[in-house]
N, C-alpha and C. Protein backbone atom coordinates (compact mmCIF):
# COMPACT_ATOMS: atom_id res chain seq x y z
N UNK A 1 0.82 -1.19 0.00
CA UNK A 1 0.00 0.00 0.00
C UNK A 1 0.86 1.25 0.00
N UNK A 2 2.01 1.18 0.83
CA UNK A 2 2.86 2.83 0.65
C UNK A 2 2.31 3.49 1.64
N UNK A 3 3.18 4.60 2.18
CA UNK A 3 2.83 5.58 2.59
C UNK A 3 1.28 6.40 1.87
N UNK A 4 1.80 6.85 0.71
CA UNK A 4 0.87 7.63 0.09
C UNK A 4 -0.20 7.07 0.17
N UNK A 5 -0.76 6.10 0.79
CA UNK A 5 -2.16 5.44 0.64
C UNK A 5 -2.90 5.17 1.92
N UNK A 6 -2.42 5.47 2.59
CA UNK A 6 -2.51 5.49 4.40
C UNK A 6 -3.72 6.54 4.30
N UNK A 7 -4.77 6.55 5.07
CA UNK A 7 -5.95 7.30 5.37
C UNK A 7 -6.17 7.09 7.14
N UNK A 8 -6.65 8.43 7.54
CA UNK A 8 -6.70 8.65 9.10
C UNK A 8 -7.41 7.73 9.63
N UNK A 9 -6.90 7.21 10.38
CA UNK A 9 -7.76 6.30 11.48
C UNK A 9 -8.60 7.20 12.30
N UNK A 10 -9.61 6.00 12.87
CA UNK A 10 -10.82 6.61 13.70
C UNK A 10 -9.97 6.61 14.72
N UNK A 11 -10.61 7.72 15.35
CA UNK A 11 -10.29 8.43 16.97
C UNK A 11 -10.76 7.73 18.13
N UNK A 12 -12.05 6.25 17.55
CA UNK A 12 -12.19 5.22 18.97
C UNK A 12 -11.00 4.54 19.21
N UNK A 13 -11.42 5.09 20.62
CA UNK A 13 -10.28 4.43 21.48
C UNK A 13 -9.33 5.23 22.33
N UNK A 14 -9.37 6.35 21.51
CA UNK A 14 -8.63 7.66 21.92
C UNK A 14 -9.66 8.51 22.87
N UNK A 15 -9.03 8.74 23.90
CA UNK A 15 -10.05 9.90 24.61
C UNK A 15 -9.31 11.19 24.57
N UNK A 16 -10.34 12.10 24.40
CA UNK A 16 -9.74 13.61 23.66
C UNK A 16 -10.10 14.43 24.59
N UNK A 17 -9.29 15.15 25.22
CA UNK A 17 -9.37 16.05 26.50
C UNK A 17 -10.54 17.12 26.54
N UNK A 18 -11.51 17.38 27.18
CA UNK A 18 -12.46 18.58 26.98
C UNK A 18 -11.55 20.16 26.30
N UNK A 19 -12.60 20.76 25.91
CA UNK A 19 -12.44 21.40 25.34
C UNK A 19 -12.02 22.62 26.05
N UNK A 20 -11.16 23.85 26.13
CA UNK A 20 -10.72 24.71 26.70
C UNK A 20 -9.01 24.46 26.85
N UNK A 21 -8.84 25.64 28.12
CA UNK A 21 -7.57 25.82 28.39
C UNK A 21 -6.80 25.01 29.40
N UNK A 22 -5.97 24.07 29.21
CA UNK A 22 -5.60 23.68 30.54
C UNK A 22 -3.93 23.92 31.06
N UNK A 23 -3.52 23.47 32.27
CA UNK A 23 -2.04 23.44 33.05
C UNK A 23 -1.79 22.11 32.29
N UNK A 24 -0.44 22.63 31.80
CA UNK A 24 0.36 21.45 31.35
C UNK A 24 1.47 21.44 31.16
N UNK A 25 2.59 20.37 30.92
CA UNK A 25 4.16 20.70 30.89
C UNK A 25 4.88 19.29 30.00
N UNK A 26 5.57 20.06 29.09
CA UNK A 26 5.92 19.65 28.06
C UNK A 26 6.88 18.23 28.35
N UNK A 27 6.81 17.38 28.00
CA UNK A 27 7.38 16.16 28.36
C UNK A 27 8.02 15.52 27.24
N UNK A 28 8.21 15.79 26.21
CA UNK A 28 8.84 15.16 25.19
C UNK A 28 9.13 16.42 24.02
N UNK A 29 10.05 16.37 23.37
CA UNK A 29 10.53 17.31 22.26
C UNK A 29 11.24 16.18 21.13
N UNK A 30 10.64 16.00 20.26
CA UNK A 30 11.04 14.43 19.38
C UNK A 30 11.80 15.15 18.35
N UNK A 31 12.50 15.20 17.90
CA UNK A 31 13.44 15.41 16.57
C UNK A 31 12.46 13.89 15.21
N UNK A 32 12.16 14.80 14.16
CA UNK A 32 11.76 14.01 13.46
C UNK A 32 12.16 13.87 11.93
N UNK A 33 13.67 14.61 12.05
CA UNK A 33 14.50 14.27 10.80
C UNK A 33 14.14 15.32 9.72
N UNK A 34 14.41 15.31 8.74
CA UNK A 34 14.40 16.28 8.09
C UNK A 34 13.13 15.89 6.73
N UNK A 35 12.33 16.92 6.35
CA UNK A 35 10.96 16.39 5.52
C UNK A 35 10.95 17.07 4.32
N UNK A 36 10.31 16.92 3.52
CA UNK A 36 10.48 17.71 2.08
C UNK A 36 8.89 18.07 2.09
N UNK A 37 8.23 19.45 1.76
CA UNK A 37 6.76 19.25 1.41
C UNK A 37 7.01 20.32 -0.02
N UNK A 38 6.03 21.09 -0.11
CA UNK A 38 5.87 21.69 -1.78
C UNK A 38 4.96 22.34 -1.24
N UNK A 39 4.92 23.56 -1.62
CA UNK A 39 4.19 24.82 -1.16
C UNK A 39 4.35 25.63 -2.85
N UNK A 40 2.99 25.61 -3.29
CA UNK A 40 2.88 26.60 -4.53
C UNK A 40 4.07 25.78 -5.82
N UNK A 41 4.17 25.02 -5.53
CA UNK A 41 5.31 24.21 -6.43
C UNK A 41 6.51 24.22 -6.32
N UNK A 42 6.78 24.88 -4.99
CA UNK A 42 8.46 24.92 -4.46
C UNK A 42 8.05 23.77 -3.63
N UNK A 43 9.62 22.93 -3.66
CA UNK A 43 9.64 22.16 -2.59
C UNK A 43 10.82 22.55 -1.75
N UNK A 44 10.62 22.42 -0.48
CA UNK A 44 11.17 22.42 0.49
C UNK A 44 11.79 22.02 1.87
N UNK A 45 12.70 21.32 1.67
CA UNK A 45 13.53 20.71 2.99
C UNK A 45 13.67 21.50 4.27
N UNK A 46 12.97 20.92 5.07
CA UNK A 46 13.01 21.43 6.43
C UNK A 46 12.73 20.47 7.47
N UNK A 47 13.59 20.68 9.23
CA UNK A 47 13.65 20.06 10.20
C UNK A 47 12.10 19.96 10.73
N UNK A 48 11.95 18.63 11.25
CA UNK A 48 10.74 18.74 11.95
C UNK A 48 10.52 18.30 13.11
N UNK A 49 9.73 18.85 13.87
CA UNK A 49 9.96 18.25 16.14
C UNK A 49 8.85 17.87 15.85
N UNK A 50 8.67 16.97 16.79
CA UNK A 50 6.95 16.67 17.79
C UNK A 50 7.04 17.01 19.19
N UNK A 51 6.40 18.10 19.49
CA UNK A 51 5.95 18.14 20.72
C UNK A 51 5.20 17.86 21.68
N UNK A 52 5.16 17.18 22.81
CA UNK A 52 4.29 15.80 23.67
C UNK A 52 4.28 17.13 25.09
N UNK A 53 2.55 17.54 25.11
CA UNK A 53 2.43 18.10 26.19
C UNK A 53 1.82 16.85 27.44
N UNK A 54 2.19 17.25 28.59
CA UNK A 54 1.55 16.32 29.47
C UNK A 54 0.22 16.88 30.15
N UNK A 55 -1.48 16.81 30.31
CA UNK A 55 -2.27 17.63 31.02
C UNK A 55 -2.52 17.63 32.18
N UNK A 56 -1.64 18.26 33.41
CA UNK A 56 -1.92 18.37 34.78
C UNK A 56 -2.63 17.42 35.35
N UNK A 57 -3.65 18.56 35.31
CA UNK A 57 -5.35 18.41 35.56
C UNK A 57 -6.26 17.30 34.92
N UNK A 58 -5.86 16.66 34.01
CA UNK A 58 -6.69 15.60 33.23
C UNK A 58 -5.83 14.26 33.06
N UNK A 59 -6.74 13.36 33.43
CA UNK A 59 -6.67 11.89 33.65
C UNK A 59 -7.70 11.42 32.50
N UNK A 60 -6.96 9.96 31.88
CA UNK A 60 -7.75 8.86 31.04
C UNK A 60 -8.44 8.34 31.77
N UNK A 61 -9.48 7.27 31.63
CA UNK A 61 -10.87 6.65 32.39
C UNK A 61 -9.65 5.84 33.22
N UNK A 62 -8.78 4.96 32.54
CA UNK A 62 -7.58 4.79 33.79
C UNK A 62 -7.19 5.18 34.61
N UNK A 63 -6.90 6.43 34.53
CA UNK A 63 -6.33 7.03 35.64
C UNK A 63 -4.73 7.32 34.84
N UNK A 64 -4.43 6.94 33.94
CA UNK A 64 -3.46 7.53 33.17
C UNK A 64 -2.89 8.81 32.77
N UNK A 65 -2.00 9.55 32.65
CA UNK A 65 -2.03 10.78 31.74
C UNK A 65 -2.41 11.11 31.13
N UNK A 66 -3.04 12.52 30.32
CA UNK A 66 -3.77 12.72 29.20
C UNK A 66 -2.66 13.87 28.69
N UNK A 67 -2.13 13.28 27.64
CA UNK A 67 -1.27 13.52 26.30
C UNK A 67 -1.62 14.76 25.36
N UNK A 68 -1.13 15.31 24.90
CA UNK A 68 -1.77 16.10 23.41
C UNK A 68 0.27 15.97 22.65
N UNK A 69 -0.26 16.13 21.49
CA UNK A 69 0.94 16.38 20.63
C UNK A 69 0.90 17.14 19.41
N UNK A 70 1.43 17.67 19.08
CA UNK A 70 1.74 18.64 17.88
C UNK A 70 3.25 18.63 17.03
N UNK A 71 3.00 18.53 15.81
CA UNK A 71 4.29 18.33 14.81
C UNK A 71 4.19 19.32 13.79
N UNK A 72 5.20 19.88 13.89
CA UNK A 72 5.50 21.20 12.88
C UNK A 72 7.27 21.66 12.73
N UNK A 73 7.17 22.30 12.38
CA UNK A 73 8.39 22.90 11.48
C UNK A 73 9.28 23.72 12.36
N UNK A 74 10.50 22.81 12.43
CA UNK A 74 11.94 23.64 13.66
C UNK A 74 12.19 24.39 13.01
N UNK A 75 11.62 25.31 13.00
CA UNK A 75 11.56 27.40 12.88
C UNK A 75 11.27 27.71 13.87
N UNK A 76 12.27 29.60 13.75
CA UNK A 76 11.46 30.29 14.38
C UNK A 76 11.23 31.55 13.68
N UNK A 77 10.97 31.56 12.29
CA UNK A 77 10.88 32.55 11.04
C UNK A 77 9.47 33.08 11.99
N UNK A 78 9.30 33.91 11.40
CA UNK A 78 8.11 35.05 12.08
C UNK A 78 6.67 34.77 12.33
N UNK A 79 6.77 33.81 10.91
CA UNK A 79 5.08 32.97 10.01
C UNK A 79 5.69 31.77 11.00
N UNK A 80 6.08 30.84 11.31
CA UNK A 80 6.62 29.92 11.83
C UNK A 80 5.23 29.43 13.17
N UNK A 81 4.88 28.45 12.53
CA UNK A 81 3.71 28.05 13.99
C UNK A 81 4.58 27.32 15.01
N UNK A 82 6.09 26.87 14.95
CA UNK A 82 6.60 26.92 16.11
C UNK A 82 7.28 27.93 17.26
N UNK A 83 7.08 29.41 16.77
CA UNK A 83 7.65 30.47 17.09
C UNK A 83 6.61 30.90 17.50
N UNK A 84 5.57 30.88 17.05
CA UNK A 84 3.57 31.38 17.39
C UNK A 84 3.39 30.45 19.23
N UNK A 85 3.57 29.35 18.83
CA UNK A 85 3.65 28.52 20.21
C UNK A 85 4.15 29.24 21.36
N UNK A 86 5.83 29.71 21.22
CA UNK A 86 6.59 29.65 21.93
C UNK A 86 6.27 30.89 22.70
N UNK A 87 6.02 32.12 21.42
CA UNK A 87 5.67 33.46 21.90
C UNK A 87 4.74 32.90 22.81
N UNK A 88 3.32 32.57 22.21
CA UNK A 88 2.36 32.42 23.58
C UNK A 88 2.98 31.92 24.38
N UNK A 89 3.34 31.17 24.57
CA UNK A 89 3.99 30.16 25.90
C UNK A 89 4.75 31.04 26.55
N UNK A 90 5.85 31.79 26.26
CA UNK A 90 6.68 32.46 27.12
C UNK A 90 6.35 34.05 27.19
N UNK A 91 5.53 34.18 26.44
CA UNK A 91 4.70 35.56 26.85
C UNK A 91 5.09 36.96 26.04
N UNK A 92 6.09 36.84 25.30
CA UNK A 92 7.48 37.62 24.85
C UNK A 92 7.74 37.46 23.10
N UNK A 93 7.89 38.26 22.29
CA UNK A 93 8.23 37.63 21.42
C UNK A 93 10.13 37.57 21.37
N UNK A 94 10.85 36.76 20.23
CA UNK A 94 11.87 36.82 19.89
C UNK A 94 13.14 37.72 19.06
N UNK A 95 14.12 38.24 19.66
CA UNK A 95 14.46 40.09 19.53
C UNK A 95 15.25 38.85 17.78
N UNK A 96 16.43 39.46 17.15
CA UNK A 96 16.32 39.05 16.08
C UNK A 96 17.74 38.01 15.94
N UNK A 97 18.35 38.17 17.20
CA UNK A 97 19.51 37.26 17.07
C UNK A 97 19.95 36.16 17.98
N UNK A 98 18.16 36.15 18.67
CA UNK A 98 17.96 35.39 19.81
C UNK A 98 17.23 33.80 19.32
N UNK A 99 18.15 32.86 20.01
CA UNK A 99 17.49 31.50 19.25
C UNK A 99 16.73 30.35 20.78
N UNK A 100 16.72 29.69 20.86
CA UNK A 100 15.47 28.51 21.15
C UNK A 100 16.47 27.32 21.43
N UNK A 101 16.83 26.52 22.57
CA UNK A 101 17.24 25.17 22.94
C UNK A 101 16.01 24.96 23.05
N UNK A 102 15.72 23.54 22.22
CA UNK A 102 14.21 22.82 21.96
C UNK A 102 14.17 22.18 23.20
N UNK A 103 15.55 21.46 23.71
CA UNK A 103 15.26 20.84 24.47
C UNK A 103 15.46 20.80 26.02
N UNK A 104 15.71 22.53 26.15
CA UNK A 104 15.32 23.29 27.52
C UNK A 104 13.84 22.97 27.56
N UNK A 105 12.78 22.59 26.86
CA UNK A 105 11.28 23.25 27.02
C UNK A 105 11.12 21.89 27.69
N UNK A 106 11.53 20.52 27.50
CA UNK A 106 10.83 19.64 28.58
C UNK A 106 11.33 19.84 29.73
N UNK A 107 10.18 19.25 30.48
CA UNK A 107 9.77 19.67 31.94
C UNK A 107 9.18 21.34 32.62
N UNK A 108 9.51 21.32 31.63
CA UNK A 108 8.59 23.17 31.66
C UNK A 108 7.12 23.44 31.51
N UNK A 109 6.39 23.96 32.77
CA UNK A 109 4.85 24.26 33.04
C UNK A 109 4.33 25.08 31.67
N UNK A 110 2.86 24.79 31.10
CA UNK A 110 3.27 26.00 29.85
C UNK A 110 1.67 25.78 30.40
């Protein structure tokens, strides 16, 4: 079948945290190698993280952790939705010669 033929699995099984704002702290920062996509017919090589938040406040019907994750693009260009994150998160934006250890952010309350 290939990659290219893979279609999203159903979400039973998965329990998906209510909806709103919660306390949480980042527990994983994954390096996910380097990706090629095509934007307008340029293609483009770029680094990619996964980020694994942990939710305080929210437990699985187990009694387990409740997870969220997000994968995007190791930038911090301006348009950059990993730089959009970070600003919110640290409250501040980034002056122009100032950079980001990815992997200062685990264990950090966000």
């Amino acid at each position: 079948m290939g990659l290219k033929g893979l279609k999203p699995s159903s979400s039973e099984g998965f329990e998906i945290p209510p909806a709103g704002t919660h306390p949480a702290r980042c527990v994983a920062v994954i390096e996910l190698g380097t990706h090629t996509t095509e934007y307008q017919g340029v293609a483009e090589d770029s680094e990619q993280v996964f980020l694994v938040f942990e939710l305080v406040d929210e437990k699985k019907a187990d009694g387990s952790a409740m997870c969220i994750g997000r994968d995007m693009k190791a930038s911090l260009h301006g348009k950059a939705n990993l730089r959009k994150l970070l600003v919110g998160w640290r409250g501040k934006d980034y002056g122009p010669d100032e950079t980001q250890d990815l992997t200062k952010l685990v264990g950090q309350a966000c």
